[in-house]
C-alpha atoms as a PDB file:
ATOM      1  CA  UNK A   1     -12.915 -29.611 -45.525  1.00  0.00           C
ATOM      2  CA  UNK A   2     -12.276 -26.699 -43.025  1.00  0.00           C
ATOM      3  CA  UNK A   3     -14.926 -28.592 -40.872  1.00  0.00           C
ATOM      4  CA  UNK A   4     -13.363 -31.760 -40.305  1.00  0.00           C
ATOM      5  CA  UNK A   5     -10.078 -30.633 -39.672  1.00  0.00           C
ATOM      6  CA  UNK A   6     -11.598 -28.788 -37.294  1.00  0.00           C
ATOM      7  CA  UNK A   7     -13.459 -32.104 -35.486  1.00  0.00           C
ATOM      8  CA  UNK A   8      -9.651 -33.712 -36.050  1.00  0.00           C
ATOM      9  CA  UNK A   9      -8.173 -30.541 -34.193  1.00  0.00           C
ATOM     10  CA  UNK A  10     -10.406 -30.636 -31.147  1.00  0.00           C
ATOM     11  CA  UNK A  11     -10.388 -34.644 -31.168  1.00  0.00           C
ATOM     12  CA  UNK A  12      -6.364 -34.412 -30.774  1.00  0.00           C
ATOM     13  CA  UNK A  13      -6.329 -31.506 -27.876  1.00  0.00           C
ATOM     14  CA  UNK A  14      -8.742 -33.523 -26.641  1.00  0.00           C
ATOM     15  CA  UNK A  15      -6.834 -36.587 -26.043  1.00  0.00           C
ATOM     16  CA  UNK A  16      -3.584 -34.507 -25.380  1.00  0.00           C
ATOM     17  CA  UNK A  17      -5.834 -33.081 -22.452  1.00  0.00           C
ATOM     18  CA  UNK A  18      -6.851 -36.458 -21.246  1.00  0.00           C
ATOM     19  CA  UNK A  19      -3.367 -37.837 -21.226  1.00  0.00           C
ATOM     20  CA  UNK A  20      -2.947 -34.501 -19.072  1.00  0.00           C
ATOM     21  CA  UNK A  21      -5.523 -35.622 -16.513  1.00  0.00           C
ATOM     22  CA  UNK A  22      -4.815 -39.009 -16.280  1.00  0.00           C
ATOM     23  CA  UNK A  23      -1.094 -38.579 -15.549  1.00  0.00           C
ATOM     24  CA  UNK A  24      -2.169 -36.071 -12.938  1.00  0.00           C
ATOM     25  CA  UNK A  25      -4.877 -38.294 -11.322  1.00  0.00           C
ATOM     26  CA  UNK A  26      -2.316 -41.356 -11.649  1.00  0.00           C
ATOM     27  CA  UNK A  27       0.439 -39.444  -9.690  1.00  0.00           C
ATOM     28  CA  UNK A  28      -1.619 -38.733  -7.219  1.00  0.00           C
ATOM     29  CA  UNK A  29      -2.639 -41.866  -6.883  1.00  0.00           C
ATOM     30  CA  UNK A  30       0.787 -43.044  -6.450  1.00  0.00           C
ATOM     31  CA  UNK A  31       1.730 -40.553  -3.996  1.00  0.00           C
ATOM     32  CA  UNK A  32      -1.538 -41.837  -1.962  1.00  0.00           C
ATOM     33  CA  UNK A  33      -0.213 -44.870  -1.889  1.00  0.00           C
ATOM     34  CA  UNK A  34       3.099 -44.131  -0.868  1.00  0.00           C
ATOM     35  CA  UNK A  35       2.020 -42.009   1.617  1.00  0.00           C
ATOM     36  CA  UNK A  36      -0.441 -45.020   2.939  1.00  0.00           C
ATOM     37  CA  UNK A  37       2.480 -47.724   2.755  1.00  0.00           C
ATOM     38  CA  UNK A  38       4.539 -44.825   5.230  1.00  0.00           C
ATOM     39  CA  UNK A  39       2.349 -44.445   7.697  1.00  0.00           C
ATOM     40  CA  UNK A  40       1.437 -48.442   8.005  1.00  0.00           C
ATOM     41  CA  UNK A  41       4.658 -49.253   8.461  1.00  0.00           C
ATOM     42  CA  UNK A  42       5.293 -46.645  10.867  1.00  0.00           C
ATOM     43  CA  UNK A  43       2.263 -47.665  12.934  1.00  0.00           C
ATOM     44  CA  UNK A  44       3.440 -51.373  12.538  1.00  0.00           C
ATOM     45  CA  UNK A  45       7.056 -50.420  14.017  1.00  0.00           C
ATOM     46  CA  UNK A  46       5.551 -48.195  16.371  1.00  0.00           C
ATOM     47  CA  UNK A  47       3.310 -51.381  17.752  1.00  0.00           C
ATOM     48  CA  UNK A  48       6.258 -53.169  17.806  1.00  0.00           C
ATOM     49  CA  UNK A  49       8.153 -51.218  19.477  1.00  0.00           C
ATOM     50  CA  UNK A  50       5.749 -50.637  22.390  1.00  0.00           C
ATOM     51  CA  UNK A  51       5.055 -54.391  22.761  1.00  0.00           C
ATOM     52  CA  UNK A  52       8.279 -55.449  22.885  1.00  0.00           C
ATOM     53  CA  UNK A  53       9.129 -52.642  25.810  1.00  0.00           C
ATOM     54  CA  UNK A  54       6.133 -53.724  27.650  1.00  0.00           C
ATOM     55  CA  UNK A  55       7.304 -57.388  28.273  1.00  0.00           C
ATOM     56  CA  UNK A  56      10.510 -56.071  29.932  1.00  0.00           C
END
C-alpha cells in the first residue's frame, strides 16, 4: 500500500512539474513571437519610410 501511493505521489508532482515547464516554455514562446512580430513591423515601416523619402 505505502508503495503505490508512493508511485501516485511522484506521478502527480510529476505532472504538476510538467505543467510548470510547459507554461514556462509556452511563455516564452509567446514573448518570441511578439518580439518577432515588433521588429518586422518596424523593419516594414522603416522600408517604407525610406522609400517613400527617396522618390521626393
Amino acid at each position: 500500500m505505502g508503495r503505490i501511493l508512493l508511485i501516485v505521489a511522484a506521478v502527480v508532482l510529476a505532472f504538476f512539474l510538467l505543467g510548470s515547464i510547459l507554461g514556462f516554455l509556452v511563455g516564452l514562446v509567446k514573448w518570441a513571437l511578439i518580439i518577432g512580430l515588433v521588429a518586422v513591423v518596424v523593419t516594414f515601416v522603416t522600408r517604407l519610410l525610406r522609400s517613400s523619402g527617396a522618390r521626393r
